[in-house]
PDB file of N, CA and C in Angstrom:
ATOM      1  N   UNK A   1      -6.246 -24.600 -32.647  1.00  0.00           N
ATOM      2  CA  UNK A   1      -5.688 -23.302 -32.317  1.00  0.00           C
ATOM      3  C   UNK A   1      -6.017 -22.945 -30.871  1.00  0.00           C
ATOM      4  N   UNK A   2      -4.898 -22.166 -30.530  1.00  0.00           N
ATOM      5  CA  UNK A   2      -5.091 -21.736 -28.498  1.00  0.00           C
ATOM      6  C   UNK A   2      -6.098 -20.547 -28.878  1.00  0.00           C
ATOM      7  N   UNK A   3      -6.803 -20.426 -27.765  1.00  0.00           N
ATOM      8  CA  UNK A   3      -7.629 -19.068 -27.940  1.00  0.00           C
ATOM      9  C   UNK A   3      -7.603 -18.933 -26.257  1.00  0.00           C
ATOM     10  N   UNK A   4      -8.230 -17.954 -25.872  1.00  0.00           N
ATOM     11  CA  UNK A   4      -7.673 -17.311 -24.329  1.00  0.00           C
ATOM     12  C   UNK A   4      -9.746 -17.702 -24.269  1.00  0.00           C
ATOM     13  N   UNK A   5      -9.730 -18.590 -22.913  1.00  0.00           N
ATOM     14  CA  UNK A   5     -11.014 -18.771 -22.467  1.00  0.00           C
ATOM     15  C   UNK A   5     -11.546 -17.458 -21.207  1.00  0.00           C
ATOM     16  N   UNK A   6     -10.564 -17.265 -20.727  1.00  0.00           N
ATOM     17  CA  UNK A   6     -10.894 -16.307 -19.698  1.00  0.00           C
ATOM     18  C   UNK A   6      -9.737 -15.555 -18.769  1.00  0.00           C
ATOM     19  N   UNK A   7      -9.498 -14.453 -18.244  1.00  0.00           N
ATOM     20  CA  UNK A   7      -8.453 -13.873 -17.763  1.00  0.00           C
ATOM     21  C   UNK A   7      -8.937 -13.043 -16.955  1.00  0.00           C
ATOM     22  N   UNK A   8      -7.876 -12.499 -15.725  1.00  0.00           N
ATOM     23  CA  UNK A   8      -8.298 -11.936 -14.494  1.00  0.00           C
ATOM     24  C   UNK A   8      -7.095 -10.877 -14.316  1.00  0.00           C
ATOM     25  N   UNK A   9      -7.465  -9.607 -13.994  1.00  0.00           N
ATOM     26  CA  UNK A   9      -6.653  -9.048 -13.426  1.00  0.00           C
ATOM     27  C   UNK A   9      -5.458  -9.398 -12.327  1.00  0.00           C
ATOM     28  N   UNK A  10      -4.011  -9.442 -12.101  1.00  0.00           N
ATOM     29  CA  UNK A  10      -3.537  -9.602 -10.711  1.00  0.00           C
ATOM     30  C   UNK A  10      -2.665  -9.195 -10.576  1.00  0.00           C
ATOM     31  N   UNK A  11      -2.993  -7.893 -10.026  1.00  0.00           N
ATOM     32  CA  UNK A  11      -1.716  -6.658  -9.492  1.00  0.00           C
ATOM     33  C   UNK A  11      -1.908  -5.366 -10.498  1.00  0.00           C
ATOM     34  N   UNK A  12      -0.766  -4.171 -10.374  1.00  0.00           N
ATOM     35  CA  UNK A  12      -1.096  -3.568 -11.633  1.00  0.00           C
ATOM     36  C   UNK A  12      -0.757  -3.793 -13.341  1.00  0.00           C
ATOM     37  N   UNK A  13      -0.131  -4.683 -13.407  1.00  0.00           N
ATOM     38  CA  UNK A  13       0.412  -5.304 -14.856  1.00  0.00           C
ATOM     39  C   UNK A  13       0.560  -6.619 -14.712  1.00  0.00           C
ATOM     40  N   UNK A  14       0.193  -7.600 -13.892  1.00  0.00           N
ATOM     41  CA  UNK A  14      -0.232  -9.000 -14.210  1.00  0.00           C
ATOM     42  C   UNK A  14      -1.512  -9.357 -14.616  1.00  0.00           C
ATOM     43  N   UNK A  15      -1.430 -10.572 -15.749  1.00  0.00           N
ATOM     44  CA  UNK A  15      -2.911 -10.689 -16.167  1.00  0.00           C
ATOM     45  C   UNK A  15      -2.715 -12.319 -15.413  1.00  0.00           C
ATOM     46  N   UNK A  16      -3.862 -13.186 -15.378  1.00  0.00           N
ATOM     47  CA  UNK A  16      -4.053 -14.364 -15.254  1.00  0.00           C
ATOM     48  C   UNK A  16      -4.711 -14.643 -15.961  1.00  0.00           C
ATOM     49  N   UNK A  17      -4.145 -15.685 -17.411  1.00  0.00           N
ATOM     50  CA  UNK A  17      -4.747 -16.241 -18.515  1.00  0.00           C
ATOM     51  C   UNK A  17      -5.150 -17.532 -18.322  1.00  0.00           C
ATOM     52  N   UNK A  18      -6.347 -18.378 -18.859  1.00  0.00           N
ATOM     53  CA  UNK A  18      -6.884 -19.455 -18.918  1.00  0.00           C
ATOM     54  C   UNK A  18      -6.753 -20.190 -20.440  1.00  0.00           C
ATOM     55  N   UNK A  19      -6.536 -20.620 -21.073  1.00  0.00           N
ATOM     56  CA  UNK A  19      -6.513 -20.767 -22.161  1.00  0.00           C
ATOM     57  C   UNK A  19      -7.017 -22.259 -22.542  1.00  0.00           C
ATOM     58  N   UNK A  20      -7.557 -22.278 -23.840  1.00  0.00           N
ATOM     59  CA  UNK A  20      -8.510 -23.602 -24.273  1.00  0.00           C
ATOM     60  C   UNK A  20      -7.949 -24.945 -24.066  1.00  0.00           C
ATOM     61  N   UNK A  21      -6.615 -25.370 -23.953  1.00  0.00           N
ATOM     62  CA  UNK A  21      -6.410 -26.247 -23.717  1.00  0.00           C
ATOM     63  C   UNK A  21      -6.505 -26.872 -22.187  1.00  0.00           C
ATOM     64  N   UNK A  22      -6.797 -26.009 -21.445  1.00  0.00           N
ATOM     65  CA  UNK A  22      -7.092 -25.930 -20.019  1.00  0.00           C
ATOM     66  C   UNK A  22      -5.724 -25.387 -19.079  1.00  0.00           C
ATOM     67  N   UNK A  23      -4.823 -24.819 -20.007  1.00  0.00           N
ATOM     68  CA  UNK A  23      -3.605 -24.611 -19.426  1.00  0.00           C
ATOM     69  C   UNK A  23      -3.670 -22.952 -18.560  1.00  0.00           C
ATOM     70  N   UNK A  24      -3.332 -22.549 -17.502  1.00  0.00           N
ATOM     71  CA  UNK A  24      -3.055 -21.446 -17.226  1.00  0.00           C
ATOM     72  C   UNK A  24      -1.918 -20.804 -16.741  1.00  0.00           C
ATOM     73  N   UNK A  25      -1.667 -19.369 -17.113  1.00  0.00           N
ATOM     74  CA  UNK A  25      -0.542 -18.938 -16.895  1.00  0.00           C
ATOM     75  C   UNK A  25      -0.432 -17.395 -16.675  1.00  0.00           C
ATOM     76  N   UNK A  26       0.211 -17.130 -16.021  1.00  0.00           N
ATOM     77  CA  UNK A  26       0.146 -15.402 -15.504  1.00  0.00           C
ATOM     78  C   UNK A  26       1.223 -14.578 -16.127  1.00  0.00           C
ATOM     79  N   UNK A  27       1.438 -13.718 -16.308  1.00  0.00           N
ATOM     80  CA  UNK A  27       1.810 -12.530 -17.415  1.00  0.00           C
ATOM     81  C   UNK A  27       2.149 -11.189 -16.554  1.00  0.00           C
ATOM     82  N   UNK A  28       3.409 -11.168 -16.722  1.00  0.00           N
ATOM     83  CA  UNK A  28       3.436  -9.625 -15.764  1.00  0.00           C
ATOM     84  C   UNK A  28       4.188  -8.996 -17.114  1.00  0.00           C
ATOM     85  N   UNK A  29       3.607  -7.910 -17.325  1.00  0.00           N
ATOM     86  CA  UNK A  29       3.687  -6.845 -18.865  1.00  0.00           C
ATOM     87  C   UNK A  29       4.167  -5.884 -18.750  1.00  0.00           C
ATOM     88  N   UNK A  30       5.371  -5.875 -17.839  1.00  0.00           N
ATOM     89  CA  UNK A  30       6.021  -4.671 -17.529  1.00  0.00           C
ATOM     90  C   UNK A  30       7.361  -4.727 -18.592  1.00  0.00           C
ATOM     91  N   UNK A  31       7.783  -6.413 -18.978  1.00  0.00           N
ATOM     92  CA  UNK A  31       8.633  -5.916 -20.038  1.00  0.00           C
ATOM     93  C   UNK A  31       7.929  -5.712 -21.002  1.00  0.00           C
ATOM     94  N   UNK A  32       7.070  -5.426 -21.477  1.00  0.00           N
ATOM     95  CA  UNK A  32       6.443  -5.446 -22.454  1.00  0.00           C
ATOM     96  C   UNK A  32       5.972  -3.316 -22.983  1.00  0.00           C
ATOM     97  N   UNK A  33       6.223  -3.327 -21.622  1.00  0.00           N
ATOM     98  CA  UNK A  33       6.252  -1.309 -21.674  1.00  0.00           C
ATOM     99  C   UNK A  33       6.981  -0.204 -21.804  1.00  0.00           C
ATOM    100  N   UNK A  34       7.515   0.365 -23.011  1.00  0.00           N
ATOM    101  CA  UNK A  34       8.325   1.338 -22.901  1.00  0.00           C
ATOM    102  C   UNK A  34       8.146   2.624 -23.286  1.00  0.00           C
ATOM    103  N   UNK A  35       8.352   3.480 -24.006  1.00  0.00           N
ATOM    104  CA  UNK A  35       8.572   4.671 -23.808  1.00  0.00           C
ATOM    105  C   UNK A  35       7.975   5.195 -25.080  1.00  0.00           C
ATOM    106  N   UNK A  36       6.856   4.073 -26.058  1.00  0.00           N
ATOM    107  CA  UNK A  36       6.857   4.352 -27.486  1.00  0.00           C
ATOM    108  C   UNK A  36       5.358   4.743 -27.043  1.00  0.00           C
ATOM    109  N   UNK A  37       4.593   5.271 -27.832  1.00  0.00           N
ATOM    110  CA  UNK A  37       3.482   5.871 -28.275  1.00  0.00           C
ATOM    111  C   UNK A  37       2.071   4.636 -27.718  1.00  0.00           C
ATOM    112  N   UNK A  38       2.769   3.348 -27.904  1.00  0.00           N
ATOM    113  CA  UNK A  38       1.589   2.285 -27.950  1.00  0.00           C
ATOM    114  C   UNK A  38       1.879   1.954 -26.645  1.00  0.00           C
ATOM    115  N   UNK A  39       2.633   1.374 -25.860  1.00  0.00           N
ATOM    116  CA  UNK A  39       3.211   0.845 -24.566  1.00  0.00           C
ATOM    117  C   UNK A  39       2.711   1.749 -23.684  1.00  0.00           C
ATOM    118  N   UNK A  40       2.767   3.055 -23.241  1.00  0.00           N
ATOM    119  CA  UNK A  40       3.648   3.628 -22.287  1.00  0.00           C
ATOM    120  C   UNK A  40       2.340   4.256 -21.510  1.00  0.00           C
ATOM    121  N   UNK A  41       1.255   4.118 -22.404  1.00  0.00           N
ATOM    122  CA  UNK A  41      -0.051   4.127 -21.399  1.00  0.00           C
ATOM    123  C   UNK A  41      -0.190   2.904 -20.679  1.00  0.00           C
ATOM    124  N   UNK A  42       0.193   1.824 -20.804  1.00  0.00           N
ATOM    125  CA  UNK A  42       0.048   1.161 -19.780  1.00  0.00           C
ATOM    126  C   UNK A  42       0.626   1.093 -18.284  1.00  0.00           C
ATOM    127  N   UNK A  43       1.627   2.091 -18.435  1.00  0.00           N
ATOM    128  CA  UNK A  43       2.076   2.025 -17.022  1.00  0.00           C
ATOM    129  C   UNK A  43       1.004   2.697 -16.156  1.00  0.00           C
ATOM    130  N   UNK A  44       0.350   3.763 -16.802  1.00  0.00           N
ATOM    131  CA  UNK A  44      -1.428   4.101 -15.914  1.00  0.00           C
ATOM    132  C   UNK A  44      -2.045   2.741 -15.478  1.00  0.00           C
ATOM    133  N   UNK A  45      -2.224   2.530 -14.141  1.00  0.00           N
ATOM    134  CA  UNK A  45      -2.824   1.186 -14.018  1.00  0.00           C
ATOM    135  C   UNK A  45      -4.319   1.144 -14.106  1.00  0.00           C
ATOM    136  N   UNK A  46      -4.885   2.373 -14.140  1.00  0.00           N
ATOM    137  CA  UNK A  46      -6.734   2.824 -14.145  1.00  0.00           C
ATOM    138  C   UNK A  46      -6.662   2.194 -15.861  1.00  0.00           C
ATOM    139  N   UNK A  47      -5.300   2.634 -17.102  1.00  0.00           N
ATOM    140  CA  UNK A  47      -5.504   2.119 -18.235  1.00  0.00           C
ATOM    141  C   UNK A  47      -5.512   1.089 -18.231  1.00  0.00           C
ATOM    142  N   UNK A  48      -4.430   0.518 -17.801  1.00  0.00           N
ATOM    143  CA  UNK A  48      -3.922  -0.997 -17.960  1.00  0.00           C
ATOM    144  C   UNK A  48      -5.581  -1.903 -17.860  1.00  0.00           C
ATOM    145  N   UNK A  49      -6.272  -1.631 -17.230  1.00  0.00           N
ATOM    146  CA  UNK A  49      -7.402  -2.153 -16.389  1.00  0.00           C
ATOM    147  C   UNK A  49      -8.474  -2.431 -17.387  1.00  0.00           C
ATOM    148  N   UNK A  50      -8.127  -1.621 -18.749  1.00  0.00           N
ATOM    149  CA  UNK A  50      -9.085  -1.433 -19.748  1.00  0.00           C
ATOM    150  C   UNK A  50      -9.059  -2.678 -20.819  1.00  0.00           C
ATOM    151  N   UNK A  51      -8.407  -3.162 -20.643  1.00  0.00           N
ATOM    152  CA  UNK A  51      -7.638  -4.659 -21.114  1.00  0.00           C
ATOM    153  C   UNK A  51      -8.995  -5.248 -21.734  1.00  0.00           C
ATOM    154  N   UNK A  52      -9.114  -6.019 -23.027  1.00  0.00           N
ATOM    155  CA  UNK A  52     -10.115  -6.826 -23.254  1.00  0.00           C
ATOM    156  C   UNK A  52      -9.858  -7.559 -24.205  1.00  0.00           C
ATOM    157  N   UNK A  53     -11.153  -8.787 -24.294  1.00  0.00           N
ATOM    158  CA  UNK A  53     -10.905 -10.100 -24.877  1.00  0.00           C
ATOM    159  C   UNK A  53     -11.733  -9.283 -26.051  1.00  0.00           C
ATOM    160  N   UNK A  54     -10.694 -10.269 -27.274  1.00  0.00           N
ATOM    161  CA  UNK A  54     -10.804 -10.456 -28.764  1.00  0.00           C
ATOM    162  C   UNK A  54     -12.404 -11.057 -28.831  1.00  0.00           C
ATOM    163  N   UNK A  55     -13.366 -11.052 -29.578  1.00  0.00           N
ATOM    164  CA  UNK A  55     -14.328 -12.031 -30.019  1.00  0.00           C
ATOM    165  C   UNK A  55     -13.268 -13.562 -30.113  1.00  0.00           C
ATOM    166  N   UNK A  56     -14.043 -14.723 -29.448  1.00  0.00           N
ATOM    167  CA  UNK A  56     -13.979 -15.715 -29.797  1.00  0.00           C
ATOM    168  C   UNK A  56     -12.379 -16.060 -28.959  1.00  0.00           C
ATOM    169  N   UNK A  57     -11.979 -14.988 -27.808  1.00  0.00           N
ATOM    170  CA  UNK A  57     -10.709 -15.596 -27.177  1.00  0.00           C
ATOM    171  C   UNK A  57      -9.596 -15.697 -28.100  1.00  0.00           C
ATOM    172  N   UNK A  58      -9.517 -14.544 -29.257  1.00  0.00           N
ATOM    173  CA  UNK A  58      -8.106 -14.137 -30.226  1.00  0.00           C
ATOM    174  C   UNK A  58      -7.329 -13.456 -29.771  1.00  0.00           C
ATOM    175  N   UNK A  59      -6.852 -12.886 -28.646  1.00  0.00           N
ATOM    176  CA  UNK A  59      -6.275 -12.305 -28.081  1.00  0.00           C
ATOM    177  C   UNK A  59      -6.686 -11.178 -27.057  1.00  0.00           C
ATOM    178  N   UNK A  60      -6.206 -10.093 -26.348  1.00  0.00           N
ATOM    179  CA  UNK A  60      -6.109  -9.107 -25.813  1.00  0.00           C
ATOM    180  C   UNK A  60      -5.893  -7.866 -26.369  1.00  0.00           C
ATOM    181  N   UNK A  61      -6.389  -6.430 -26.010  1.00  0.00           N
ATOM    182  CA  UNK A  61      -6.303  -5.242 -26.788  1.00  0.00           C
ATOM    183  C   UNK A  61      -6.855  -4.438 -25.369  1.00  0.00           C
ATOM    184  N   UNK A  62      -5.746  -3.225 -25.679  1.00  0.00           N
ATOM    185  CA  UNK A  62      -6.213  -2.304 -25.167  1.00  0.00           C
ATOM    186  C   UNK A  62      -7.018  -1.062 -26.011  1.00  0.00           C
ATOM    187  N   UNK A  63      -7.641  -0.195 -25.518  1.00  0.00           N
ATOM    188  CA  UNK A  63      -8.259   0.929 -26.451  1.00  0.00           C
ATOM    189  C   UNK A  63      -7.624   1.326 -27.536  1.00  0.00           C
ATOM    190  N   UNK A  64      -6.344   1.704 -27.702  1.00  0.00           N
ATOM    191  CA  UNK A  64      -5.264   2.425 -28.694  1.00  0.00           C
ATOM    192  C   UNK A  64      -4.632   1.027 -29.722  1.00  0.00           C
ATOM    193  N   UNK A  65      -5.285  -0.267 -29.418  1.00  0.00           N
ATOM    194  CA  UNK A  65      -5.109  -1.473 -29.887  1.00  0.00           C
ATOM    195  C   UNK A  65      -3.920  -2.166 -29.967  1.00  0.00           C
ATOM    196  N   UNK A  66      -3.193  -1.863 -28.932  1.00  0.00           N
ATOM    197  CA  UNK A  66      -2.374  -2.360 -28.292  1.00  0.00           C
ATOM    198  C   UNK A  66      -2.697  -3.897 -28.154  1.00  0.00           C
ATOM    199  N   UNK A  67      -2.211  -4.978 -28.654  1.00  0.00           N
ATOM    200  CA  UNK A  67      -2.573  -5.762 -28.162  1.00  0.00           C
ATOM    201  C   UNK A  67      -1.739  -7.314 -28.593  1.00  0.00           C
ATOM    202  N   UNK A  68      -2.260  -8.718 -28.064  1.00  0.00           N
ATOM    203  CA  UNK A  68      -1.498  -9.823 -27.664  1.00  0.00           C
ATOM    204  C   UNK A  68      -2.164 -10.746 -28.355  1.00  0.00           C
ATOM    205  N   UNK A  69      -1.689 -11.532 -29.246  1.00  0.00           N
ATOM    206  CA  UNK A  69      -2.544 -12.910 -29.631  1.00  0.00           C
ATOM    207  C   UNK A  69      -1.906 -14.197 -28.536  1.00  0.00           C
ATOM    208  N   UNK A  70      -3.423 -14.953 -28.572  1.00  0.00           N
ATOM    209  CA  UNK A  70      -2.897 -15.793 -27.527  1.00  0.00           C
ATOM    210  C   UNK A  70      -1.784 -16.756 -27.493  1.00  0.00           C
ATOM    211  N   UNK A  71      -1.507 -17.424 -29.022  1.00  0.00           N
ATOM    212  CA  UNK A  71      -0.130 -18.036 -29.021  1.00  0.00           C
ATOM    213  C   UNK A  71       1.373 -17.435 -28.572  1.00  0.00           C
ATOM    214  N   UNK A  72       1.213 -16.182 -28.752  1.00  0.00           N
ATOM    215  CA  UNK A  72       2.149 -15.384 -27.978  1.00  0.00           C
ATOM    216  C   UNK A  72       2.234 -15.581 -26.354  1.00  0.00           C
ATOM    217  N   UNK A  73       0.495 -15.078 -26.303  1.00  0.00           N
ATOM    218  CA  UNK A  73       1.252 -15.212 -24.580  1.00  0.00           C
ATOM    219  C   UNK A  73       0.699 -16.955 -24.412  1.00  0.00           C
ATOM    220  N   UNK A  74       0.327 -17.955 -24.754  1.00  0.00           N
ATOM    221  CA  UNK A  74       0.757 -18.870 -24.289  1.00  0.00           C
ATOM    222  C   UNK A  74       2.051 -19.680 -24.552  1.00  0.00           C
ATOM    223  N   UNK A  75       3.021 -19.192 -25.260  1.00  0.00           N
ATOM    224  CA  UNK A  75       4.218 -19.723 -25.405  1.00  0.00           C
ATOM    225  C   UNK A  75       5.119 -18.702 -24.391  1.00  0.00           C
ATOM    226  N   UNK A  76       4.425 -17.535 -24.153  1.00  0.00           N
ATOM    227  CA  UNK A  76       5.573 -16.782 -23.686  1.00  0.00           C
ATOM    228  C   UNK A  76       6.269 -17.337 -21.796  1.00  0.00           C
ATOM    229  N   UNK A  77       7.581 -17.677 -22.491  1.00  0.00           N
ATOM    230  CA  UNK A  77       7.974 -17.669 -20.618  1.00  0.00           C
ATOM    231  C   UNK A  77       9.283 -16.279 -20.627  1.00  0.00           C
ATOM    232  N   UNK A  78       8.623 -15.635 -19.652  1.00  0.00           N
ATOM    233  CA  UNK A  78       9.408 -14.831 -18.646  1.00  0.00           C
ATOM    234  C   UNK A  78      11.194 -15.249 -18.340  1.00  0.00           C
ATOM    235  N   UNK A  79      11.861 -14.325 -18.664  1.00  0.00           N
ATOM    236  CA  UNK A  79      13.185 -14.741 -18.370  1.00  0.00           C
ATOM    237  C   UNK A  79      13.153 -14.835 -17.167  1.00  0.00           C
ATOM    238  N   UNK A  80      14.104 -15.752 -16.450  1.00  0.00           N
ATOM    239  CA  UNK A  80      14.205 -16.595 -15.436  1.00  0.00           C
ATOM    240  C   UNK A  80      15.555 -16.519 -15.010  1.00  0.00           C
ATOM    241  N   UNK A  81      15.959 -15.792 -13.962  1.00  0.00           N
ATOM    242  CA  UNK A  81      17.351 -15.305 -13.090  1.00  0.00           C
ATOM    243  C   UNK A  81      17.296 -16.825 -12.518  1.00  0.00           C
ATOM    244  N   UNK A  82      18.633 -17.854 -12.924  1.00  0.00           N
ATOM    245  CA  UNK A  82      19.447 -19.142 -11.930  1.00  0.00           C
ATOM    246  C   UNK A  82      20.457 -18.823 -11.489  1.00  0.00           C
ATOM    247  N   UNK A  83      20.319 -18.762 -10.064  1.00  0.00           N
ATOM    248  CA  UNK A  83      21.788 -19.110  -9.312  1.00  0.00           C
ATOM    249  C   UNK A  83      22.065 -20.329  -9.675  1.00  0.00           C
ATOM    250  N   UNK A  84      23.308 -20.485  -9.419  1.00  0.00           N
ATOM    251  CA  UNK A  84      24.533 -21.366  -9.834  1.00  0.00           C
ATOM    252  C   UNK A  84      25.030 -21.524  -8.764  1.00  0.00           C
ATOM    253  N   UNK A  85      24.974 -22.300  -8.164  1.00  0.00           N
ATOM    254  CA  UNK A  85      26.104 -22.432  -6.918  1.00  0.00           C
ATOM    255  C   UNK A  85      27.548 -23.043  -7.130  1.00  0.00           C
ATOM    256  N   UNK A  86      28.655 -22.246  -6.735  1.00  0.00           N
ATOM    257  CA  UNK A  86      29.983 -23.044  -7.732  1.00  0.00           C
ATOM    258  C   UNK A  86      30.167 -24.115  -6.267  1.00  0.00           C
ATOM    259  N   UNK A  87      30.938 -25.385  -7.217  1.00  0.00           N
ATOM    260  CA  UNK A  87      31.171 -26.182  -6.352  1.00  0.00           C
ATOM    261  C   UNK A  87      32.516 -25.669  -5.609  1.00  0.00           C
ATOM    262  N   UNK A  88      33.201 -26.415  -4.511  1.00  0.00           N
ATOM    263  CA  UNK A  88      34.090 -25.928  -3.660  1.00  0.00           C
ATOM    264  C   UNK A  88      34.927 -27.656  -4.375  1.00  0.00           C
TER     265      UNK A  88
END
């Protein structure tokens, strides 16, 4: 099982995750914020900041328990805008 070895703040809603397999990957959690009761403190970045590890690297939680298991965010990729260039 993935478990999160260690993570770093970078910016106001990017995390930088380390995870047990030695893989790392960064996380910007802005889609992840909207307008509901659990989300929408995170756009406070003094909250966002409050971020913490599960016992044993099970995920992420904020105070209101908001929170991420690590197979989530290590599978998660970010949608990804491709240009296309049309041929002539």
């Amino acid at each position: 099982m993935i478990s999160i070895t260690n993570y770093s703040l970078r910016g106001d809603r990017r995390i930088l995750f380390k995870f047990s397999d030695g893989t790392e990957k960064t996380i910007d959690f802005e889609p992840f914020i909207g307008d509901d009761d659990l989300s929408k403190p995170l756009l406070d970045p003094a909250y966002f900041k409050k971020v913490a590890l599960y016992e044993n690297g099970r995920g992420i939680y904020w105070p209101n328990d908001y929170d991420f298991c690590p197979d989530f965010l290590h599978q998660h990729e970010a949608d990804k805008k491709v240009l296309v260039k049309e041929k002539n």
